[in-house]
Every structure is written in structure tokens, then in C-alpha cells.
N, C-alpha and C. Protein backbone atom coordinates (compact mmCIF):
# COMPACT_ATOMS: atom_id res chain seq x y z
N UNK A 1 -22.86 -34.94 30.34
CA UNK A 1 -22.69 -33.81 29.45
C UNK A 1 -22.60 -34.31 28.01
N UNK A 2 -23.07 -33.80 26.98
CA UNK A 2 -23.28 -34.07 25.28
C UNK A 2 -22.49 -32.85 24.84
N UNK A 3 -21.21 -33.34 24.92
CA UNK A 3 -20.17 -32.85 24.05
C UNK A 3 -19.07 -33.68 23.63
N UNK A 4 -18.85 -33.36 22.42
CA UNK A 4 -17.38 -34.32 21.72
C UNK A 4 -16.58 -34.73 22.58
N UNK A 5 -15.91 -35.47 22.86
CA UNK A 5 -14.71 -36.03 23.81
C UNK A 5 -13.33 -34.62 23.78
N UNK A 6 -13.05 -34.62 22.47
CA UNK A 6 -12.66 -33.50 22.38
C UNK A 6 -12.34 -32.05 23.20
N UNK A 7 -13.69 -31.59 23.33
CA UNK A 7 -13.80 -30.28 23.91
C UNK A 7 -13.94 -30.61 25.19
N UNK A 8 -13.58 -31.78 26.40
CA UNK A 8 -13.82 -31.87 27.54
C UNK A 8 -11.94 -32.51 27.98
N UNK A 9 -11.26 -33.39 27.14
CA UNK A 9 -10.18 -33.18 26.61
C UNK A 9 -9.28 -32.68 25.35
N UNK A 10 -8.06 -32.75 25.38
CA UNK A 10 -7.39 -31.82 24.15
C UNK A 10 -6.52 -33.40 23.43
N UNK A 11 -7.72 -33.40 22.44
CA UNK A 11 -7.21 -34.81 22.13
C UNK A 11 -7.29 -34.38 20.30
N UNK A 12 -5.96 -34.44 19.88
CA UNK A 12 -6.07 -33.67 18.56
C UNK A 12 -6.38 -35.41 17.51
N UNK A 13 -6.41 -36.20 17.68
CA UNK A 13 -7.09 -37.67 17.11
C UNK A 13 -8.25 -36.94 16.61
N UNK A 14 -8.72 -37.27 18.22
CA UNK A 14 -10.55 -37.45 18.00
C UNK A 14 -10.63 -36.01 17.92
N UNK A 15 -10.21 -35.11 17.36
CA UNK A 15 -10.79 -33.57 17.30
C UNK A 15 -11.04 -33.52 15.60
N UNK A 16 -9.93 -34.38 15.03
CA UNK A 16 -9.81 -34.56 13.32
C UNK A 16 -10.40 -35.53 12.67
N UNK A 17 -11.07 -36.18 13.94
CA UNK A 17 -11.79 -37.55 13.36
C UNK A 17 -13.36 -36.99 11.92
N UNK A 18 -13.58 -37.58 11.14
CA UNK A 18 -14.59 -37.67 10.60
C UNK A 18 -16.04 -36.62 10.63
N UNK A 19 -16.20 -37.43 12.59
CA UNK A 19 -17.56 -37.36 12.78
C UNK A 19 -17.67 -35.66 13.63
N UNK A 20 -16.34 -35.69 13.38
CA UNK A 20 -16.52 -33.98 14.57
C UNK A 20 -16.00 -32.37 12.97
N UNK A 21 -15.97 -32.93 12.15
CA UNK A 21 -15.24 -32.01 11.00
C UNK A 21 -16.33 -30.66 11.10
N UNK A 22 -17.62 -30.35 11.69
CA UNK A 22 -18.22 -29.12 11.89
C UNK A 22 -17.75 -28.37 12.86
N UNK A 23 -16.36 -28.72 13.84
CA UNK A 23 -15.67 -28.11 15.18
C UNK A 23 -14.73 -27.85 14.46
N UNK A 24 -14.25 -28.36 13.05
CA UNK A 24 -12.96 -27.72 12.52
C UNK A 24 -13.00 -26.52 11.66
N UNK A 25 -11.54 -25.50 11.99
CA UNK A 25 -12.15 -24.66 11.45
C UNK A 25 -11.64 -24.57 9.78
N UNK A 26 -12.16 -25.18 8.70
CA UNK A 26 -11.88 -25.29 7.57
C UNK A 26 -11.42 -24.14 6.82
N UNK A 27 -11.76 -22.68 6.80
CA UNK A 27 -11.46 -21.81 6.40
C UNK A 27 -10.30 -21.25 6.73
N UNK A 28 -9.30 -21.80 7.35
CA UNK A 28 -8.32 -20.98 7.77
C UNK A 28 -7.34 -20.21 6.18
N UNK A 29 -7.03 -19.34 6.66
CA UNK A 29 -6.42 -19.11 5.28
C UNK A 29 -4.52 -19.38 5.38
N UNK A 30 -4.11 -19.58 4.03
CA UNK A 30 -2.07 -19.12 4.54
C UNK A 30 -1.72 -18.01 4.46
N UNK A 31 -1.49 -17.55 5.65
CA UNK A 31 -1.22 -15.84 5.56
C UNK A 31 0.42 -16.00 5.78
N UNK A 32 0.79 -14.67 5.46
CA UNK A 32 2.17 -14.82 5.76
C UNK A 32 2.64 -13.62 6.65
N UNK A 33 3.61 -13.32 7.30
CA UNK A 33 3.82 -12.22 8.16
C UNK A 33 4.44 -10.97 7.49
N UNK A 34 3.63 -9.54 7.54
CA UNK A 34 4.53 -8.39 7.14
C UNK A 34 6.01 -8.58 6.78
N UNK A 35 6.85 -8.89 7.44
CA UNK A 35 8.19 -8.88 8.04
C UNK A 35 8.92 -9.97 6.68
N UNK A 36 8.21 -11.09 7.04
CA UNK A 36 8.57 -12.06 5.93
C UNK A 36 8.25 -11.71 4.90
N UNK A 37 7.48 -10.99 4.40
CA UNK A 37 7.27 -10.52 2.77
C UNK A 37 8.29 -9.33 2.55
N UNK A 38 8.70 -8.43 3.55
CA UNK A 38 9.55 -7.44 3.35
C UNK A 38 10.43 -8.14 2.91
N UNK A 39 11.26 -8.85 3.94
CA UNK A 39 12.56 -9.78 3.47
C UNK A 39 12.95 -10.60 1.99
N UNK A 40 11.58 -11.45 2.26
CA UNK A 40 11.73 -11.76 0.60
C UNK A 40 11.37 -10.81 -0.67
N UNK A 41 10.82 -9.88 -0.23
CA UNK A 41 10.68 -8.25 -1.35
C UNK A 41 12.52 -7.79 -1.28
N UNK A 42 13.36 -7.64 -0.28
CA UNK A 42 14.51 -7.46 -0.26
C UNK A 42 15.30 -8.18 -1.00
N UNK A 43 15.42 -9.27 -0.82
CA UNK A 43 16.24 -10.19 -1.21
C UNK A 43 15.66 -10.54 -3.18
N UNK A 44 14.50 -10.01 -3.59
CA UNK A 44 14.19 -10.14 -4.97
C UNK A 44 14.69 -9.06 -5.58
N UNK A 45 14.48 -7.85 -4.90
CA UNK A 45 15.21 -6.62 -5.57
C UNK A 45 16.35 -5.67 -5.01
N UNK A 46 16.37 -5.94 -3.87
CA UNK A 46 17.78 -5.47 -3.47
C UNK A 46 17.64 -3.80 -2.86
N UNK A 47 16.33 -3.21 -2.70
CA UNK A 47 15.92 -1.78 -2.82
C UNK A 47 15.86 -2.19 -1.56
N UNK A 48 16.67 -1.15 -0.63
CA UNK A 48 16.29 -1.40 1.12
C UNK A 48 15.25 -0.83 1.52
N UNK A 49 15.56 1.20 0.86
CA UNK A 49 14.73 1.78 1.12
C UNK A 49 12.88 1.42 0.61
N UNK A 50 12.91 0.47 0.12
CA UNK A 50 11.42 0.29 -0.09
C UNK A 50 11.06 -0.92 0.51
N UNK A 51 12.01 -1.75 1.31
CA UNK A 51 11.39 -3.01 1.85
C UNK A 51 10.46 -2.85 3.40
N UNK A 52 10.87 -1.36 3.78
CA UNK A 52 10.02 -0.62 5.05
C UNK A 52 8.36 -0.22 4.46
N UNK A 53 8.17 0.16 3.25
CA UNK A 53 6.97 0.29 2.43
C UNK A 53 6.21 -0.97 1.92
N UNK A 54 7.00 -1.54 1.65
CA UNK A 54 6.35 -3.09 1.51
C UNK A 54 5.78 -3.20 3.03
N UNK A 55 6.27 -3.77 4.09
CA UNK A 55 6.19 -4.07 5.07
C UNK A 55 4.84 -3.36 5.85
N UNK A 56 4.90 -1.95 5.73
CA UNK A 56 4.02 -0.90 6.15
C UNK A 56 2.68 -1.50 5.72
N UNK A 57 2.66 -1.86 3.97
CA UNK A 57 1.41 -2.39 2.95
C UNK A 57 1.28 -3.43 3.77
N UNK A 58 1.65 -4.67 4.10
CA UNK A 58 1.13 -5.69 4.73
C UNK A 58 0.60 -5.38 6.28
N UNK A 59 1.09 -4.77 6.25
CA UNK A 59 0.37 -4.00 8.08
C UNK A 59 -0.78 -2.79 7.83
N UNK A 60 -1.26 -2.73 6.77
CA UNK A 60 -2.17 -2.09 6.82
C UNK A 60 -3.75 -3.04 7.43
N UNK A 61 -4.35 -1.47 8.07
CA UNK A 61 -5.56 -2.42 8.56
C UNK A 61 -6.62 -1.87 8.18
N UNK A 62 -6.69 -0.51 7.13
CA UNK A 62 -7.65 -0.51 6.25
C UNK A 62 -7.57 -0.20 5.07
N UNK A 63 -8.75 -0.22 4.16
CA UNK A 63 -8.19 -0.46 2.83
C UNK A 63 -7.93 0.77 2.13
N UNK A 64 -8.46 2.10 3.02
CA UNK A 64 -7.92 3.18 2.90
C UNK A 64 -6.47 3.27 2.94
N UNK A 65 -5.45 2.75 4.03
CA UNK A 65 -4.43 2.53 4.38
C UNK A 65 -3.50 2.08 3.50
N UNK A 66 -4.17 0.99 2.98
CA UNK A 66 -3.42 0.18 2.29
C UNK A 66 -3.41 0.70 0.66
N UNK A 67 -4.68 1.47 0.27
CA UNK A 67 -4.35 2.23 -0.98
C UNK A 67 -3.27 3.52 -1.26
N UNK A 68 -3.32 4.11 0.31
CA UNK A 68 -2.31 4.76 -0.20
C UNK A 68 -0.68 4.62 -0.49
N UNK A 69 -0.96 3.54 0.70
CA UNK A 69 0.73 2.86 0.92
C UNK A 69 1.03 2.07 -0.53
N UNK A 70 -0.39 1.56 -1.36
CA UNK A 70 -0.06 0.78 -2.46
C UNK A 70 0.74 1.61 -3.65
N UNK A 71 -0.30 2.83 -3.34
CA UNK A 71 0.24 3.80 -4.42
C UNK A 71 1.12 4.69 -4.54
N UNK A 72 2.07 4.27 -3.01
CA UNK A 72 3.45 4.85 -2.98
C UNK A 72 3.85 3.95 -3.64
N UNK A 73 3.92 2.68 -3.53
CA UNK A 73 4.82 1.73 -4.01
C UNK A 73 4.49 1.66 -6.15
N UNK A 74 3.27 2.00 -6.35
CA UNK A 74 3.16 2.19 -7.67
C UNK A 74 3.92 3.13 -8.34
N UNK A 75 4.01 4.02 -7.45
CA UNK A 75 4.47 5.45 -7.70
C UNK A 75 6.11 5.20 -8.18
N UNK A 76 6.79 4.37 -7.45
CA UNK A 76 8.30 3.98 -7.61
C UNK A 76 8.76 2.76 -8.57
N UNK A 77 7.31 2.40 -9.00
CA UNK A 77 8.00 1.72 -10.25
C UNK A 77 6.57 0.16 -9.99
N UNK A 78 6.32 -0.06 -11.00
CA UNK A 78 5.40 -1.00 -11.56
C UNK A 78 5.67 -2.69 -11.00
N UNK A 79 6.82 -2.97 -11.18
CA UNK A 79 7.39 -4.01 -11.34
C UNK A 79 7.41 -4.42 -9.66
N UNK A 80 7.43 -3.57 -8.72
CA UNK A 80 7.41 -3.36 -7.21
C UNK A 80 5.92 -4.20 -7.10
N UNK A 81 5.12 -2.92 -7.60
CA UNK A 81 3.89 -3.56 -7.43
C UNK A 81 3.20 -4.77 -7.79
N UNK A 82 3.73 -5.22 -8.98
CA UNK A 82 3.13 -6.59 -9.42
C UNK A 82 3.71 -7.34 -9.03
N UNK A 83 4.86 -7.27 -8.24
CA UNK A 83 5.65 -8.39 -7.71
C UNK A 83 4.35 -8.86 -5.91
N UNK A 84 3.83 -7.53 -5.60
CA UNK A 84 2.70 -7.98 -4.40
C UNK A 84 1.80 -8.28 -5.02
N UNK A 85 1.71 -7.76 -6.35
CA UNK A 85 -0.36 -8.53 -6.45
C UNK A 85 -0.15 -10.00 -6.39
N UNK A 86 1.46 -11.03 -6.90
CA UNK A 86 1.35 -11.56 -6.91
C UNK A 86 1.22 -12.54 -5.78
N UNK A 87 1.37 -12.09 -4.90
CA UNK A 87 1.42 -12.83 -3.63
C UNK A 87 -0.30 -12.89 -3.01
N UNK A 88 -0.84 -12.04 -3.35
CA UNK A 88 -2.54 -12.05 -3.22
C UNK A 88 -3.13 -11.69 -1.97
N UNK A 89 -4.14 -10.34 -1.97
CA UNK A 89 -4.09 -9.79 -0.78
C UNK A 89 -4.29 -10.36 0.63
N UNK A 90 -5.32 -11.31 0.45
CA UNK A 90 -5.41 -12.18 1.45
C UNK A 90 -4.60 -12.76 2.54
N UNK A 91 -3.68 -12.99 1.74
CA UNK A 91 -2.16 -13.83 2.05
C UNK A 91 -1.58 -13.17 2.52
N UNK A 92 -1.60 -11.59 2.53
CA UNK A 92 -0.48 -10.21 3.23
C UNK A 92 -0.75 -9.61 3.63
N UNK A 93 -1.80 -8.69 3.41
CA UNK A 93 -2.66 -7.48 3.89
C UNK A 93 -3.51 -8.00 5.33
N UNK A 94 -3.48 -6.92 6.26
CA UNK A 94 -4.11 -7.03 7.30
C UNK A 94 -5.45 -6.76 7.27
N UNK A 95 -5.86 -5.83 6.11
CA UNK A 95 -6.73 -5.30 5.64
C UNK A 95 -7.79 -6.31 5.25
N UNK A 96 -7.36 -7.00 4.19
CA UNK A 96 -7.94 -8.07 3.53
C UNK A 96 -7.88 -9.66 3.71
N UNK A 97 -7.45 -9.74 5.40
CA UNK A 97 -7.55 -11.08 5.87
C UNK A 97 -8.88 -11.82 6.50
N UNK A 98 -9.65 -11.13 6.10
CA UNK A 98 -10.80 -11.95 6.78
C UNK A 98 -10.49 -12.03 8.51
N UNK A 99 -9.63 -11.52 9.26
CA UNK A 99 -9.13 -12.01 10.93
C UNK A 99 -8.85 -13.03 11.14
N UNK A 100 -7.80 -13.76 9.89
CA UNK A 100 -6.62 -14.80 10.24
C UNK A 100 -5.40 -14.40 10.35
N UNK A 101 -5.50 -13.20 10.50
CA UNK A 101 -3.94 -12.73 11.04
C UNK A 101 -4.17 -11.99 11.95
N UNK A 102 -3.02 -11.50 12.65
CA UNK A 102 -3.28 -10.37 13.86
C UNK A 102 -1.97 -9.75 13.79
N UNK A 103 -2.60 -8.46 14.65
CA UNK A 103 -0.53 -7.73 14.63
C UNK A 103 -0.24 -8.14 15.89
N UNK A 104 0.88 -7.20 15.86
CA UNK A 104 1.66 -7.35 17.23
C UNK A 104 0.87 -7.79 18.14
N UNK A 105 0.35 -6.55 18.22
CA UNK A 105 -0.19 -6.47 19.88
C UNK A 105 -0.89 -8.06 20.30
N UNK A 106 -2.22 -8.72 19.05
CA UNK A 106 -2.64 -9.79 19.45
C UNK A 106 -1.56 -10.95 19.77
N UNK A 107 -0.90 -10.69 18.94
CA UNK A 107 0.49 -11.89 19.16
C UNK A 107 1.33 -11.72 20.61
N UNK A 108 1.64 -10.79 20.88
CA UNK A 108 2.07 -10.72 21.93
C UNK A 108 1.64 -11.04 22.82
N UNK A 109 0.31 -10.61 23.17
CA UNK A 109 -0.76 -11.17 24.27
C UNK A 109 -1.00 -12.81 24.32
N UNK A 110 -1.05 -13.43 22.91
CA UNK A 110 -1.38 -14.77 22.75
C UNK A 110 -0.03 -15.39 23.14
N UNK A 111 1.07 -14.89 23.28
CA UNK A 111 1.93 -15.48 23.30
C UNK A 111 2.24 -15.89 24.58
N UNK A 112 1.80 -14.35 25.48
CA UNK A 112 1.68 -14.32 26.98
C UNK A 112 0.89 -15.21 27.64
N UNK A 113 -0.49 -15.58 27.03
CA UNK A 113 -1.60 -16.21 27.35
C UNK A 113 -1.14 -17.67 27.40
N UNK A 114 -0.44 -18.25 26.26
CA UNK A 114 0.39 -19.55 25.76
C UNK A 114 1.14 -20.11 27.18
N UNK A 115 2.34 -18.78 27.44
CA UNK A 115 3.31 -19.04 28.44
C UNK A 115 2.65 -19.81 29.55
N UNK A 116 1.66 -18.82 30.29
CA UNK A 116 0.76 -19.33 31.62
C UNK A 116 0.43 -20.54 31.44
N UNK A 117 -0.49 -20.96 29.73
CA UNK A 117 -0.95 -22.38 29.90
C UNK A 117 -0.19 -23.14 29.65
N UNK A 118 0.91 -23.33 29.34
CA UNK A 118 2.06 -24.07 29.06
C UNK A 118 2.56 -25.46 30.38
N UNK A 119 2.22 -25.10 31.68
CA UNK A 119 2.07 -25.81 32.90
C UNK A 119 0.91 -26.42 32.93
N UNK A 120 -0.20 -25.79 32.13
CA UNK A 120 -1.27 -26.85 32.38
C UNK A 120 -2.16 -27.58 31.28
N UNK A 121 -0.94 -28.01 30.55
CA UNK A 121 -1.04 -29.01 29.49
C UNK A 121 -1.68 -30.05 29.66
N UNK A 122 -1.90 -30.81 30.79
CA UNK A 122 -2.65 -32.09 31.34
C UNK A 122 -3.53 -32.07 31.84
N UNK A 123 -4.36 -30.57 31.74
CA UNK A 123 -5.63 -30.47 32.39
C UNK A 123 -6.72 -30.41 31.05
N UNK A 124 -7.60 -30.75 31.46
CA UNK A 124 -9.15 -31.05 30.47
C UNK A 124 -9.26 -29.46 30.54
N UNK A 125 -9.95 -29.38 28.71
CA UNK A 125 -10.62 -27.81 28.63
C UNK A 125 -11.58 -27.52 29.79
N UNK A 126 -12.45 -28.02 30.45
CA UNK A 126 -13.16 -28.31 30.75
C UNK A 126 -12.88 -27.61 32.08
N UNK A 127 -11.82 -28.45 32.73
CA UNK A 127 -11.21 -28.15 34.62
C UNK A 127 -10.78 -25.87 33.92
N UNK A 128 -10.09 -26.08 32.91
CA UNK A 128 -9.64 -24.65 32.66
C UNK A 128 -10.62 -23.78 32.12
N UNK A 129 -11.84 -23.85 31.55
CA UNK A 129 -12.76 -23.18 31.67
C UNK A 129 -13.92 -22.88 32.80
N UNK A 130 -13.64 -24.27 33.56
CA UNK A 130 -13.99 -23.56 35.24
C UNK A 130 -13.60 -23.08 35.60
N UNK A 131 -12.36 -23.17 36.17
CA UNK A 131 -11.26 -22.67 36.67
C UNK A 131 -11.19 -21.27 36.41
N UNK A 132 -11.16 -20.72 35.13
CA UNK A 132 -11.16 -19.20 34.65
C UNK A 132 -12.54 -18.66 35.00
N UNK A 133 -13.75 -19.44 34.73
CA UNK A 133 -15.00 -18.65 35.01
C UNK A 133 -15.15 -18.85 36.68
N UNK A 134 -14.58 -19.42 37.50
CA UNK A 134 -14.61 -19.34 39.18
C UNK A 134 -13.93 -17.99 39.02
N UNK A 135 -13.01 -18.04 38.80
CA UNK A 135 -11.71 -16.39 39.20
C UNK A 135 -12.30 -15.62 38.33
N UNK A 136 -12.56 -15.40 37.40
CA UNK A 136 -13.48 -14.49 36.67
C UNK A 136 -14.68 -14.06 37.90
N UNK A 137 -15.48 -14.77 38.66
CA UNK A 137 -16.18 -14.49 38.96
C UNK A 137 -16.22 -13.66 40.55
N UNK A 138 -14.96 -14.16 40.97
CA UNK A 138 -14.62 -13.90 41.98
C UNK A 138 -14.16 -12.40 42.28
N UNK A 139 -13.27 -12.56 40.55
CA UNK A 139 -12.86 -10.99 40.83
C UNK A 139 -13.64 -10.16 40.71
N UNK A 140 -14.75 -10.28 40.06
CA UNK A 140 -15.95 -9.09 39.73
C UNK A 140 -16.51 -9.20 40.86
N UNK A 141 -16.72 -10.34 41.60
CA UNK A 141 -17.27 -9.90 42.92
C UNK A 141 -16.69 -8.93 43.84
N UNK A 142 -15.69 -9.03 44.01
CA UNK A 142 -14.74 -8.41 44.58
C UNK A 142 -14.62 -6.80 44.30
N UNK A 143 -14.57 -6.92 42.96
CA UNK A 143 -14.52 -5.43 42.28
C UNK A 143 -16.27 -4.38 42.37
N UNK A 144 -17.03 -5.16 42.16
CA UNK A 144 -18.39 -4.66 42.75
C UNK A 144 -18.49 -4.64 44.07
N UNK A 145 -18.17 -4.95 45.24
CA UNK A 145 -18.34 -4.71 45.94
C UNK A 145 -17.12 -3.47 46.92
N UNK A 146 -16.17 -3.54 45.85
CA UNK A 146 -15.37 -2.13 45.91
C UNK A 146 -16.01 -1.21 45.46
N UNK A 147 -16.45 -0.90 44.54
CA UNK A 147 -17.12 -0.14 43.53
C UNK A 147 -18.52 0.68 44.49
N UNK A 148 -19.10 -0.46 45.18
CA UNK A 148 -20.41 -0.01 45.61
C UNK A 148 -19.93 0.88 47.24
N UNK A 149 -18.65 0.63 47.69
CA UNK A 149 -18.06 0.91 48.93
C UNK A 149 -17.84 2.31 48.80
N UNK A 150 -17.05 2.77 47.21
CA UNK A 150 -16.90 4.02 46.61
C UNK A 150 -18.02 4.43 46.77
N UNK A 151 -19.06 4.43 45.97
CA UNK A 151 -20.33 4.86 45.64
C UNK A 151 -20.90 5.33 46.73
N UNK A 152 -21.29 4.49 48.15
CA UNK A 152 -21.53 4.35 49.25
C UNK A 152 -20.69 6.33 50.16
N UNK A 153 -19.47 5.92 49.89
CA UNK A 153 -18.22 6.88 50.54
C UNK A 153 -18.86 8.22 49.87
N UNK A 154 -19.03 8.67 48.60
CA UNK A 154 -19.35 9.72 47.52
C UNK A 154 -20.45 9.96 47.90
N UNK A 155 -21.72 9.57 48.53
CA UNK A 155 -23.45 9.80 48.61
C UNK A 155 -23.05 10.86 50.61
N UNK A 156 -21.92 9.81 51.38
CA UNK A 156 -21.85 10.67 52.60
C UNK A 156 -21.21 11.58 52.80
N UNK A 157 -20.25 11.81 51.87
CA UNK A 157 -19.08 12.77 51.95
C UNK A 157 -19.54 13.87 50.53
N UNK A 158 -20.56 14.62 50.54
CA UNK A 158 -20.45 15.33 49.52
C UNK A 158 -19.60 16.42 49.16
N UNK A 159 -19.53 16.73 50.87
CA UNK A 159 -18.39 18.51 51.07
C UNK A 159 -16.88 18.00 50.24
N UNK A 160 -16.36 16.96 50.10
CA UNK A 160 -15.00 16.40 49.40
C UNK A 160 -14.88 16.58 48.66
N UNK A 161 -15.99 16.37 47.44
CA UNK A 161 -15.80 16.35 46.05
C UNK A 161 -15.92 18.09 45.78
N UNK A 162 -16.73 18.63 46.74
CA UNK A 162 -16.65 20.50 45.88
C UNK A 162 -15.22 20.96 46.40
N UNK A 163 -14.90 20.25 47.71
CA UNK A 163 -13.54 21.45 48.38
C UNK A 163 -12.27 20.95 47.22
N UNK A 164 -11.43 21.57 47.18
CA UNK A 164 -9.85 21.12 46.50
C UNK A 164 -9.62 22.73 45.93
């Protein structure tokens, strides 16, 4: 097989080496979390009731969203607002991350996903991308041939579906 050593093990060396820097992903950006910008928006001005509006603005996920939530926060005073431009949308907005951040929901799931592989730290990408595309495959087998059993049941039994 003609692949990096790397992607057949999880070898973070040779993943940063030199000759593999087109597998890295260079663009990552520093984002920071809703939650954490509320807090430190709290702790700069002391306004509780607006650290839930801050927070809301960084969880926006479109830029519709995020204009109006901006222009609540304009609305209550200037100094609110330039205190986020300075932090730069990129860096906060869900809106304007390019998809280096995620909300909840992805985090949660990734976190879930983490737990499971957490036991199989010593296995090659390689054994775990078989491994998932065998059971991947298995279950769709499985599930198509439920599916076609239905289908099958529905073509002989037509009187079922009109009576109720």
C-alpha cells in the first residue's frame, strides 16, 4: 500500500515530519468558545444581564442571526460592541468560522465518538477503518434485507393497509 506511515499508524512524529506537511491541516483557525467570551465580557464589565447576549452573538450560525443579536448589543451601548469587534469574528462567531468550530450538538457527539475510541488507542487507522467499513457493511446488509422482507409483506397483504 502507498500511503504515509502515518495514516496506516497514529504516529504524531512522522505525521509533522517535513515530507508529509500537505496531510496537515495548516488553516486551522483560534477560535474561542461562546461561553468563554461571555465570561470574560462579564468579568470586563460587570453587566450580567448582557453576558447571555454576548454569548447568544457567538452562537450565532447565520449572519442574519448574528446581525440582529449584534444590533441588540449596539443598541445598549457602543463600548459593548467594540469591545467584540475586538476579538474578531472569526475567532467567535459561528457564523463566520469557516467550520472550525462546532456547537453543542457536534461536540457532544465527538466527545461520545472519543469515549468508544479511547480503548482502542493501539490499533492502526487502518485495522479501525476496516473494522467500521466491515460493520458498516454488515448492518446495511442486514437492514436491506429487512427492508425488502417489508416490501415483500406490503405487495401480499394489500387488504391491511386499506382496513383500520
Amino acid at each position: 500500500m502507498d500511503v504515509p506511515p502515518f495514516m496506516r499508524e497514529l504516529d504524531l512524529e512522522t505525521m509533522h515530519a517535513p515530507e508529509f506537511l500537505e496531510y496537515t491541516n495548516i488553516g486551522v483557525a483560534n477560535t474561542e468558545d461562546g461561553e468563554h467570551i461571555g465570561s470574560n465580557f462579564l468579568r470586563a464589565f460587570k453587566v450580567l444581564h448582557f453576558q447571555k447576549l454576548v454569548v447568544n452573538i457567538g452562537y450565532s450560525r447565520t449572519v442574519e442571526e448574528y446581525n440582529i443579536n449584534y444590533k441588540r448589543l449596539e443598541e445598549r451601548g457602543e463600548t459593548y460592541a467594540r469591545w467584540c469587534d475586538a476579538i474578531g469574528l472569526r475567532h467567535w462567531v459561528l457564523a463566520f468560522d469557516e467550520g472550525h468550530r462546532w456547537g453543542h450538538m457536534t461536540t457532544n457527539l465527538v466527545e461520545c465518538i472519543n469515549s468508544v475510541l479511547k480503548g482502542a488507542r493501539n490499533l492502526s487507522v487502518l485495522a479501525l477503518v476496516r473494522a467500521t467499513y466491515y460493520r458498516l457493511n454488515e448492518l446495511f446488509t442486514w437492514k436491506s434485507a429487512e427492508t425488502h422482507e417489508r416490501s415483500v409483506l406490503d405487495i401480499r397483504t394489500p387488504h391491511l393497509r386499506n382496513s383500520g
